[in-house]
N, C-alpha and C. Protein backbone atom coordinates (compact mmCIF):
# COMPACT_ATOMS: atom_id res chain seq x y z
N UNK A 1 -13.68 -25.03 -7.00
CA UNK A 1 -12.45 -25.30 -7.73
C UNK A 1 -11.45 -24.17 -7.46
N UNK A 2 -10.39 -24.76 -7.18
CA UNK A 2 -9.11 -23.39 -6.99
C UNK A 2 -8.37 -22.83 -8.16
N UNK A 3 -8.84 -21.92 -8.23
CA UNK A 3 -7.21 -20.91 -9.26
C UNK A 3 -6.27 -20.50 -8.72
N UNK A 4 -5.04 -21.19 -8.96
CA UNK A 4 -3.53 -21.13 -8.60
C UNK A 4 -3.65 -19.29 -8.72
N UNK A 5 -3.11 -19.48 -8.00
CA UNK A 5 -2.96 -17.91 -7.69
C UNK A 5 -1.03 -17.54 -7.21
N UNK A 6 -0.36 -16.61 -7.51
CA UNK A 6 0.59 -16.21 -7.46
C UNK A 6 0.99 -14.89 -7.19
N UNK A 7 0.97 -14.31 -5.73
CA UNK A 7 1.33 -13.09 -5.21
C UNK A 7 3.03 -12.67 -5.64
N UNK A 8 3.02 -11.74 -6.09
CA UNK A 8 4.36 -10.88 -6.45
C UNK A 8 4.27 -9.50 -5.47
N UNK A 9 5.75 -9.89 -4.74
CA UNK A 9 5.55 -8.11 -3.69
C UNK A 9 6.97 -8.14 -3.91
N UNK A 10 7.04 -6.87 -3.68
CA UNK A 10 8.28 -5.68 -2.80
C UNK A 10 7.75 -5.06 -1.81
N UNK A 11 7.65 -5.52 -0.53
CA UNK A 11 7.65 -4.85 0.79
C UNK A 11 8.42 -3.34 1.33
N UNK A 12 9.82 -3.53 0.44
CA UNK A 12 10.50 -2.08 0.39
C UNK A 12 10.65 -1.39 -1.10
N UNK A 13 11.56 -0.18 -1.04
CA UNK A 13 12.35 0.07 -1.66
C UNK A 13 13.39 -0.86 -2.46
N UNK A 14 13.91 -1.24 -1.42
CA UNK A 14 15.05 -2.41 -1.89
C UNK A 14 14.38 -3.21 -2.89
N UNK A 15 14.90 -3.47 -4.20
CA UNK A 15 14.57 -4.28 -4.89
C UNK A 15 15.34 -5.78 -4.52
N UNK A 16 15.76 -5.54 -3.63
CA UNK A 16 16.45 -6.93 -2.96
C UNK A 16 15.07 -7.88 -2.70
N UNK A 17 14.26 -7.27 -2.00
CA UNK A 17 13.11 -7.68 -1.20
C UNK A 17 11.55 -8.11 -1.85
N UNK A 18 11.96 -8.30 -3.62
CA UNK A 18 11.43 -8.68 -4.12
C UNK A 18 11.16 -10.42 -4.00
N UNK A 19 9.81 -10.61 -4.22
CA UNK A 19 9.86 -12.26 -3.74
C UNK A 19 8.41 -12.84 -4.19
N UNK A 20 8.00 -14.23 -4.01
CA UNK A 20 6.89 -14.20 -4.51
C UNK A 20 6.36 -15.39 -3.63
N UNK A 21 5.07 -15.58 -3.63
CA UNK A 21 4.27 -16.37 -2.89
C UNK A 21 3.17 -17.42 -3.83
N UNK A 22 3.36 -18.45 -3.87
CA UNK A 22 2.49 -19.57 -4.91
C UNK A 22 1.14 -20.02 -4.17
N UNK A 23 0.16 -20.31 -4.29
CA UNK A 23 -0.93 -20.81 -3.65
C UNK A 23 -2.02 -21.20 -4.87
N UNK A 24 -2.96 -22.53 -4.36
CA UNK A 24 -3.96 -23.11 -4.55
C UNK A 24 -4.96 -22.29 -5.02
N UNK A 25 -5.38 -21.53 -4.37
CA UNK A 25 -6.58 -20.63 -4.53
C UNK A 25 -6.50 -19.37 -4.28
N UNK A 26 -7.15 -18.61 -4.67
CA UNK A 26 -7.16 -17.18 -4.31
C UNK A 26 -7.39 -16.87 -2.76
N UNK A 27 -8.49 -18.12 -2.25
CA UNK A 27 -8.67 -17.29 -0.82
C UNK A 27 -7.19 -18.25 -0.07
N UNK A 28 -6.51 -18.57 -0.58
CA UNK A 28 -5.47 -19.35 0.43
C UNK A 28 -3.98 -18.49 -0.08
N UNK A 29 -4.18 -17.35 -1.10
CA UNK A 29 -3.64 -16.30 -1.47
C UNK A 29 -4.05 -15.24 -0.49
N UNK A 30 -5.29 -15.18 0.03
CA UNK A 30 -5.57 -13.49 0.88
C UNK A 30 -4.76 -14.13 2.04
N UNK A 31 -5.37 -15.40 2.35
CA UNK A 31 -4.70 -16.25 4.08
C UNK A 31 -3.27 -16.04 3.85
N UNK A 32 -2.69 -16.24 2.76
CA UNK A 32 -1.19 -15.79 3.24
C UNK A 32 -1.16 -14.39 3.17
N UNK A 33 -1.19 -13.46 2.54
CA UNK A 33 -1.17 -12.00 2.63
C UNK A 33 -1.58 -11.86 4.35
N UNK A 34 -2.77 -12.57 4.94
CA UNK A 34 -2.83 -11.83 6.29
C UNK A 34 -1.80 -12.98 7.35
N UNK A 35 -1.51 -13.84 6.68
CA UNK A 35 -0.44 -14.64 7.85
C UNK A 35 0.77 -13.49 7.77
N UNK A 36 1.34 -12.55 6.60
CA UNK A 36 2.44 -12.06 6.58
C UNK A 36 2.18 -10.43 7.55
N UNK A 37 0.83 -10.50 7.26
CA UNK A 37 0.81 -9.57 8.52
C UNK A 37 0.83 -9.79 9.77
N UNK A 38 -0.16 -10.87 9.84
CA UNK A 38 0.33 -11.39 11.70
C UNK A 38 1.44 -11.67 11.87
N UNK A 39 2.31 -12.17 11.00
CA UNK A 39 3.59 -12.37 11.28
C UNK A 39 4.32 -11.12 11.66
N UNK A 40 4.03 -10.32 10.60
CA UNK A 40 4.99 -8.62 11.41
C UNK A 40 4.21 -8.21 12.53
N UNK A 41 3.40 -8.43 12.62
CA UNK A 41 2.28 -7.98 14.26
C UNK A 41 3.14 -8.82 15.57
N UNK A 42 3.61 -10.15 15.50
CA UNK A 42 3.76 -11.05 16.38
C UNK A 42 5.43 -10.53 16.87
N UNK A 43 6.26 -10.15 15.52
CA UNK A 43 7.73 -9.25 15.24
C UNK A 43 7.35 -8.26 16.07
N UNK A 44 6.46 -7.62 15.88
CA UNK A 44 6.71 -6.31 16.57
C UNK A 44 6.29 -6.74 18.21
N UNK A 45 5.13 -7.31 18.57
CA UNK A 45 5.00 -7.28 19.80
C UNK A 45 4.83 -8.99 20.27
N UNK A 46 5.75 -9.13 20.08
CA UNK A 46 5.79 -10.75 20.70
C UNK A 46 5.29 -11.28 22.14
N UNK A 47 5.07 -10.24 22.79
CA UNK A 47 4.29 -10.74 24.38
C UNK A 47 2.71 -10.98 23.99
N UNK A 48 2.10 -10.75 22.87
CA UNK A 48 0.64 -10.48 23.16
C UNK A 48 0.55 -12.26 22.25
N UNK A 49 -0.54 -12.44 23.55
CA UNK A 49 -0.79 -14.13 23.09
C UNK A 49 -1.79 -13.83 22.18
N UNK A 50 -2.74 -12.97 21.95
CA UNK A 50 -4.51 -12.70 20.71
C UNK A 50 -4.06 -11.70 20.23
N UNK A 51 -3.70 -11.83 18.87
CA UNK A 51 -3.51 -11.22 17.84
C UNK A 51 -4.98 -10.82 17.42
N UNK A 52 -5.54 -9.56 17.87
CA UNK A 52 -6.49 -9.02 17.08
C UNK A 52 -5.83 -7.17 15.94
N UNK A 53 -6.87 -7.43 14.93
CA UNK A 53 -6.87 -6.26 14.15
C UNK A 53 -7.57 -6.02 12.77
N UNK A 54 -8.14 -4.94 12.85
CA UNK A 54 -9.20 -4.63 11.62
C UNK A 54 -8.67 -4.70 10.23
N UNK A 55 -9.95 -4.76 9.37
CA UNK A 55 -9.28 -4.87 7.92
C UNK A 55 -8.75 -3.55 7.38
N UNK A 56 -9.18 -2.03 8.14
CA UNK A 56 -8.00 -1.26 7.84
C UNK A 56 -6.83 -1.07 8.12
N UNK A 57 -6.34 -2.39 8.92
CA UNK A 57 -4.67 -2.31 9.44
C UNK A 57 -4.19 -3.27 8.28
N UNK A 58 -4.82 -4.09 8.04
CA UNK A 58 -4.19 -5.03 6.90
C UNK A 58 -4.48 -4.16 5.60
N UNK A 59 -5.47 -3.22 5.49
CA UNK A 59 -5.31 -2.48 4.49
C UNK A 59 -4.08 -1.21 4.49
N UNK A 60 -3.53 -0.87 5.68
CA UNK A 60 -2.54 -0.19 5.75
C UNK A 60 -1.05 -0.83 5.33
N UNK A 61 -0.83 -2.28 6.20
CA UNK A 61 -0.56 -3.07 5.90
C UNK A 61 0.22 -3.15 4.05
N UNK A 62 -0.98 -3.67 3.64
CA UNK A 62 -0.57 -3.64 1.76
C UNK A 62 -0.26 -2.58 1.54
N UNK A 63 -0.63 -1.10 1.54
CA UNK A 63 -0.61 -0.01 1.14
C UNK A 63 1.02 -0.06 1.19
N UNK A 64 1.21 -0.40 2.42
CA UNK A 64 3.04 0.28 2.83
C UNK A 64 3.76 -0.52 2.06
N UNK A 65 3.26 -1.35 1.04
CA UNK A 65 4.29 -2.05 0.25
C UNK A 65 4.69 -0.99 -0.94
N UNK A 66 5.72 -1.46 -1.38
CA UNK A 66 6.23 -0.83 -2.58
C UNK A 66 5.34 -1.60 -3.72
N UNK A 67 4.88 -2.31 -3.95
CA UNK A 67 4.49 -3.40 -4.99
C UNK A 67 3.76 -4.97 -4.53
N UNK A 68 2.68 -5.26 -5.07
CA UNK A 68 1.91 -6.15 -4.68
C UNK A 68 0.82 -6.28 -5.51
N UNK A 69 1.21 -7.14 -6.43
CA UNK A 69 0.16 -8.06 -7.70
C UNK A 69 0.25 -9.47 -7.60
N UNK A 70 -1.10 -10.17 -7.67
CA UNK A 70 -1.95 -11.19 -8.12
C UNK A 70 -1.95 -11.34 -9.50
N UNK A 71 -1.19 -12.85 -9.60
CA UNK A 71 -1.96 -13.54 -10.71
C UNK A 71 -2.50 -14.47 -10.52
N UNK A 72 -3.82 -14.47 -11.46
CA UNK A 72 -4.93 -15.80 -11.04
C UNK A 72 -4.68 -16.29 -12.39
């Protein structure tokens, strides 16, 4: 069974860049947290067709946010 789950971030400083993310379940809550990283991975180096990288880059990743809470 899924618990709606609801990510709240600030990626910067800017409180502009506040925003939020809705999902089904918690694990379709982590899948977007790491789509928003492949997504800045793909931004930064758009020639590489295999996106590989460890869970301490996605843990670096969150860290560099200003703000990032879950509600289940």
């Amino acid at each position: 069974a899924g618990r709606h789950t609801i990510i709240l971030m600030q990626p910067s400083q800017n409180r502009a860049t506040r925003t939020f993310m809705d999902f089904d379940s918690v694990n379709h809550a982590l899948d977007g947290i790491c789509g928003l990283y492949e997504r800045k991975i793909r931004n930064i180096n758009p020639m590489i067709g295999n996106l590989t990288y460890d869970i301490s880059d996605l843990y670096n990743f969150i860290d560099g946010m200003t703000d990032i809470s879950a509600l289940v």
